[in-house]
Protein backbone atom coordinates (compact mmCIF):
# COMPACT_ATOMS: atom_id res chain seq x y z
CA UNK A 1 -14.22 -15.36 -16.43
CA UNK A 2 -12.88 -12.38 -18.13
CA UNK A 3 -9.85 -12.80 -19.30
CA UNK A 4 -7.85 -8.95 -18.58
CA UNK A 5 -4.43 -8.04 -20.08
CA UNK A 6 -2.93 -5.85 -17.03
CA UNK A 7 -0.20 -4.30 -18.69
CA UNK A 8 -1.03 -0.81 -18.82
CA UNK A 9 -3.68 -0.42 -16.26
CA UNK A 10 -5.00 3.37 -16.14
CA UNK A 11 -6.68 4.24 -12.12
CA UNK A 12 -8.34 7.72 -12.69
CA UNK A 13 -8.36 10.66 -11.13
CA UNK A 14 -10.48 13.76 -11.43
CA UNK A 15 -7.56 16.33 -10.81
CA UNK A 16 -10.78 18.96 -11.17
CA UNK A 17 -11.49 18.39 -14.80
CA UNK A 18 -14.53 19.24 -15.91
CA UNK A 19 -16.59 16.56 -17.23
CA UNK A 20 -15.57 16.42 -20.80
CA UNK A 21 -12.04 17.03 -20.23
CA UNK A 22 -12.10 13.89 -17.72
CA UNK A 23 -13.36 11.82 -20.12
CA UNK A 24 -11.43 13.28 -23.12
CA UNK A 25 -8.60 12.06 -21.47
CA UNK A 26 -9.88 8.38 -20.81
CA UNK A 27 -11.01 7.91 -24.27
CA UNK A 28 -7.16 9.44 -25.59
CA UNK A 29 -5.57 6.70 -23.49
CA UNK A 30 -7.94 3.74 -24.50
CA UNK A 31 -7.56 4.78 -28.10
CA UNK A 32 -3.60 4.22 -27.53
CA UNK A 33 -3.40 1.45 -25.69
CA UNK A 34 -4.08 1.27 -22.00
CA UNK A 35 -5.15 -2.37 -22.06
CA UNK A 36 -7.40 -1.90 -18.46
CA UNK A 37 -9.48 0.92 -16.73
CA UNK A 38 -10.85 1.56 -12.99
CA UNK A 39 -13.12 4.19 -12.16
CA UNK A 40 -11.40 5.79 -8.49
CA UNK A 41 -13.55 7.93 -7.13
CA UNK A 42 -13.20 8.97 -3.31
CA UNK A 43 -15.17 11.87 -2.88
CA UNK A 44 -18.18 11.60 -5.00
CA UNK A 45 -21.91 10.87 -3.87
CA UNK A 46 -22.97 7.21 -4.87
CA UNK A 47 -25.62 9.10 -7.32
CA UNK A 48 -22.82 10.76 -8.96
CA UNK A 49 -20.52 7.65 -9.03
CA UNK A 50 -23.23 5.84 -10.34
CA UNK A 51 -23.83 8.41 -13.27
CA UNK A 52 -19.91 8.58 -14.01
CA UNK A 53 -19.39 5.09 -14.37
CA UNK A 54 -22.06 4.18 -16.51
CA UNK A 55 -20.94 6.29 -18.86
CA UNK A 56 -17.55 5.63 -19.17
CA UNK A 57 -18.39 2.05 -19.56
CA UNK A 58 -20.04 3.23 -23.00
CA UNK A 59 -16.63 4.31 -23.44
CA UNK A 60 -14.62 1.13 -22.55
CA UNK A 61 -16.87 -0.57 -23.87
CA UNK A 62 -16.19 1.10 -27.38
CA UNK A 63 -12.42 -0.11 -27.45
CA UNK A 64 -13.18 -3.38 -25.55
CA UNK A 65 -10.94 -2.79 -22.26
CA UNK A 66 -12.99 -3.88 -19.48
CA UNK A 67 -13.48 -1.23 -16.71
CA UNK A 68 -12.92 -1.83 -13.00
CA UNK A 69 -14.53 -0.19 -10.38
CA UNK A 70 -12.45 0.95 -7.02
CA UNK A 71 -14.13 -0.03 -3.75
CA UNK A 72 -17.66 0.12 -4.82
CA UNK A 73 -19.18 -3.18 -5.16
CA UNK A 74 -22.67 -2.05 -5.67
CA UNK A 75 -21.68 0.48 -8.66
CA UNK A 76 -19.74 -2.59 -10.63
CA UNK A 77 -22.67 -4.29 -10.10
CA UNK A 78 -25.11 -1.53 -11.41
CA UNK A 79 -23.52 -0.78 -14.16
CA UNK A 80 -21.87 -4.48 -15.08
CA UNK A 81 -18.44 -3.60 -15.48
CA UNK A 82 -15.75 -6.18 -15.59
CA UNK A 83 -15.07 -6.35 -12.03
CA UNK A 84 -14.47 -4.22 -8.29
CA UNK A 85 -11.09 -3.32 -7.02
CA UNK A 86 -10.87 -3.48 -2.93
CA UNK A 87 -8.39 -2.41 -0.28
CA UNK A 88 -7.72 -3.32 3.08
CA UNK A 89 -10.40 -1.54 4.70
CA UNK A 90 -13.50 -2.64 2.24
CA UNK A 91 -15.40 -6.10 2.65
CA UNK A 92 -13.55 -9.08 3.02
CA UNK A 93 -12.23 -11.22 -0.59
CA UNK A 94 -14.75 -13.94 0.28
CA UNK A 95 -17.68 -11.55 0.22
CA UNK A 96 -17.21 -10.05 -2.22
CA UNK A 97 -16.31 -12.70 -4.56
CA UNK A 98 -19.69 -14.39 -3.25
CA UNK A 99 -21.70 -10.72 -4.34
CA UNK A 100 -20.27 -10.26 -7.88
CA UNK A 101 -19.79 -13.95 -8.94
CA UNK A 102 -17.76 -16.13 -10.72
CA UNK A 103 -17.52 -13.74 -13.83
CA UNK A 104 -16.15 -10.87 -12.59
CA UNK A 105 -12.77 -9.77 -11.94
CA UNK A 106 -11.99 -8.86 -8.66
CA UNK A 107 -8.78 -6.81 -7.39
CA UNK A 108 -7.19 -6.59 -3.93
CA UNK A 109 -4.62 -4.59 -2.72
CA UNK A 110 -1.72 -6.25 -1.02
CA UNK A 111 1.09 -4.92 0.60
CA UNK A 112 1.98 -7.97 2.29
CA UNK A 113 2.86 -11.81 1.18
CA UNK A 114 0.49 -12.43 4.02
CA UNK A 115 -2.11 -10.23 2.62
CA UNK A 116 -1.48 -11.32 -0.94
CA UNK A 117 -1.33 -15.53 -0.12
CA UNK A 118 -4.99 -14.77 1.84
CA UNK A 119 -6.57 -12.52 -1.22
CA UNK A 120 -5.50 -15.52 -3.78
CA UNK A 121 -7.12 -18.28 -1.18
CA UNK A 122 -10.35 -16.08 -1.25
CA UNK A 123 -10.51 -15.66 -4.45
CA UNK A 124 -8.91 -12.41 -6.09
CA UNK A 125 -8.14 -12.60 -9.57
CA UNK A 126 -5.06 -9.85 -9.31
CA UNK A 127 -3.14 -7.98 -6.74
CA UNK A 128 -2.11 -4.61 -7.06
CA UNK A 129 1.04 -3.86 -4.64
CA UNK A 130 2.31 -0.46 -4.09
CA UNK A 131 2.75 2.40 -3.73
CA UNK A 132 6.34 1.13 -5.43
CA UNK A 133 7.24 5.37 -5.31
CA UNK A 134 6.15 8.11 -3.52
CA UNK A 135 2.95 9.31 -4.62
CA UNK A 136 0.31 12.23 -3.98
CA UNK A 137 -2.65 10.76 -5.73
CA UNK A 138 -2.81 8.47 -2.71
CA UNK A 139 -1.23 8.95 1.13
CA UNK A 140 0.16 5.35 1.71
CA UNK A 141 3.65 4.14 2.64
CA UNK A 142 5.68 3.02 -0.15
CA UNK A 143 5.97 -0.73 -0.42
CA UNK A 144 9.79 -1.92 -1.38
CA UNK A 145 10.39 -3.51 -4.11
CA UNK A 146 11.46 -6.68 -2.24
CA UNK A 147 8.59 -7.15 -1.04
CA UNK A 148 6.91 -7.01 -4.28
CA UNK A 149 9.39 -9.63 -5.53
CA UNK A 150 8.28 -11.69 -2.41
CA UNK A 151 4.33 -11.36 -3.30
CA UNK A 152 5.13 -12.60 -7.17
CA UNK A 153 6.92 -15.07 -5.82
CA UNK A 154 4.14 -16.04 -3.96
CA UNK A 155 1.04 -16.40 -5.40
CA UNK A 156 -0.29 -17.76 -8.75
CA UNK A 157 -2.49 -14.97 -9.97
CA UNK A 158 -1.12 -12.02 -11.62
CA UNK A 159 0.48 -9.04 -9.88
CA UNK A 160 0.02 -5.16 -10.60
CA UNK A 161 2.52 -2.99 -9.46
CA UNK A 162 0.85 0.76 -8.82
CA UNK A 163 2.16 3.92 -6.90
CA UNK A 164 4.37 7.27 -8.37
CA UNK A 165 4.27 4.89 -11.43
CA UNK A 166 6.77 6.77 -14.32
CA UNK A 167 7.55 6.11 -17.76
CA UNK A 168 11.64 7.12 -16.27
CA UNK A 169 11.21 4.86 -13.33
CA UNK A 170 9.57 1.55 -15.58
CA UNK A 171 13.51 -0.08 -15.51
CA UNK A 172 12.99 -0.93 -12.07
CA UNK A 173 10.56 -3.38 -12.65
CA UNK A 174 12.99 -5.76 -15.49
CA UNK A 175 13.09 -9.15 -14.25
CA UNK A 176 10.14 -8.65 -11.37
CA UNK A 177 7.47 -10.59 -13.49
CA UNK A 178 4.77 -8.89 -12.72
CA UNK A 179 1.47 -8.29 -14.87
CA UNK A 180 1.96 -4.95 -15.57
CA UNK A 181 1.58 -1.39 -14.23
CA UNK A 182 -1.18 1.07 -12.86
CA UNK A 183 -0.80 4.35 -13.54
CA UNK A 184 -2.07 7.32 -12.84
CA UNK A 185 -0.95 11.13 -13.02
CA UNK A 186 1.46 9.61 -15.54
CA UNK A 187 -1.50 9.33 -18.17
CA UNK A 188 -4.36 11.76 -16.25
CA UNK A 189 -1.60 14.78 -16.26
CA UNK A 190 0.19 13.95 -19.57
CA UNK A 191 0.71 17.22 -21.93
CA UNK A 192 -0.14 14.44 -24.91
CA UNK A 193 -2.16 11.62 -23.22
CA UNK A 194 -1.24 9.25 -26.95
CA UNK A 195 1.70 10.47 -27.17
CA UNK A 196 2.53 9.60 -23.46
CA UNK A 197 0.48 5.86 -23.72
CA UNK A 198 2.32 4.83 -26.75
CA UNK A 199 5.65 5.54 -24.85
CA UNK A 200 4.85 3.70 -21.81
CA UNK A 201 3.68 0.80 -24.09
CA UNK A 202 6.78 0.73 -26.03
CA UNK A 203 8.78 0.65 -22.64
CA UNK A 204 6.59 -1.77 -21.09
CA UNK A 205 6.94 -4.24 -23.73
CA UNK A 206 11.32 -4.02 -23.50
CA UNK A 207 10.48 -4.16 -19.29
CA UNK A 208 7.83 -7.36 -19.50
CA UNK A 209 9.23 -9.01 -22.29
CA UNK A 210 8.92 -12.75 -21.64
CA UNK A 211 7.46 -12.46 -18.65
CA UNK A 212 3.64 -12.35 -19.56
């Protein structure tokens, strides 16, 4: 089993880059300190997915931060990356679990204690709960922060909160003890993408401390 350190979990986006700007970006944030990386692409042909995410697990591979894939169970598998990250809507925890093995991390959203307690039985390895704040990366209702109390509370396995995710709205999290963050436009649109890591890490570590 790979053992993942979730505090500052990068979720890409395209946001139109071109190609080496995309990937500029990545490598910027691995090299200060994003800890975990998943490859979210929505739009994309499988070919295209394919080609994208075997080479930016070159790149993760580089600094040693193991690389997720969103939804796509046959792309983590095609390119070994650490693990697949599933919603509501994709195959079912058990399936999956049964397709990538033993080895691999695998991630399911959960927006309910319900959802979360039946993810754990079927064997997730994380939950990531959101979105916590209002977000345009991503139409979804915003999940309360109650209820992400509720779902640590809940389960044994680590929890990710994700969604509108803001180095000026970290606070809210003190004394949640959850795994960590996932972020996205936060690093993807940052003027200085090092700059911008190395402050969320520094807040992240006042936020989690004693709680990992």
């Amino acid at each position: 089993m790979i053992m993942a350190d979730y505090r500052l979990y990068l979720v890409t986006e395209g946001y139109d880059y071109d190609e080496q700007t995309f990937f500029s970006i990545i490598e910027e944030a691995c090299r200060a300190g994003v800890t975990l990386v998943q490859l979210r692409e929505k739009k994309r042909t499988t070919q295209a997915v394919y080609e994208r995410a075997k080479k930016l697990k070159v790149l993760t591979d580089r600094y040693q931060i193991p690389l997720i894939i969103d939804d796509r169970v046959d792309i983590c598998l095609a390119v070994d990356a650490a693990g697949v990250h599933i919603g509501d809507d994709e195959l079912p925890v058990s399936v999956v679990r049964k397709l990538v093995g033993s080895d691999k991390l695998v991630g399911v959203s959960a927006k309910t204690v319900a959802r979360a307690l039946e993810a754990e039985r079927a064997g997730a390895d994380y939950l990531g709960t959101g979105a916590i704040f209002p977000t345009q990366t991503k139409q979804t209702p915003v999940t309360p922060v109650a209820t992400l109390q509720a779902i640590v509370e809940s389960v044994a396995i680590p929890v990710v909160a994700i969604g509108g995710i803001k180095e000026d709205n970290l606070d809210t999290f003190k004394g949640s003890h959850i795994a960590g963050v996932a972020v996205v436009s936060e690093i993807m649109k940052a003027e200085n993408v090092s700059l911008k890591v190395q402050a969320l890490r520094q807040k992240l570590a006042n936020v989690l401390e004693g709680e990992q």
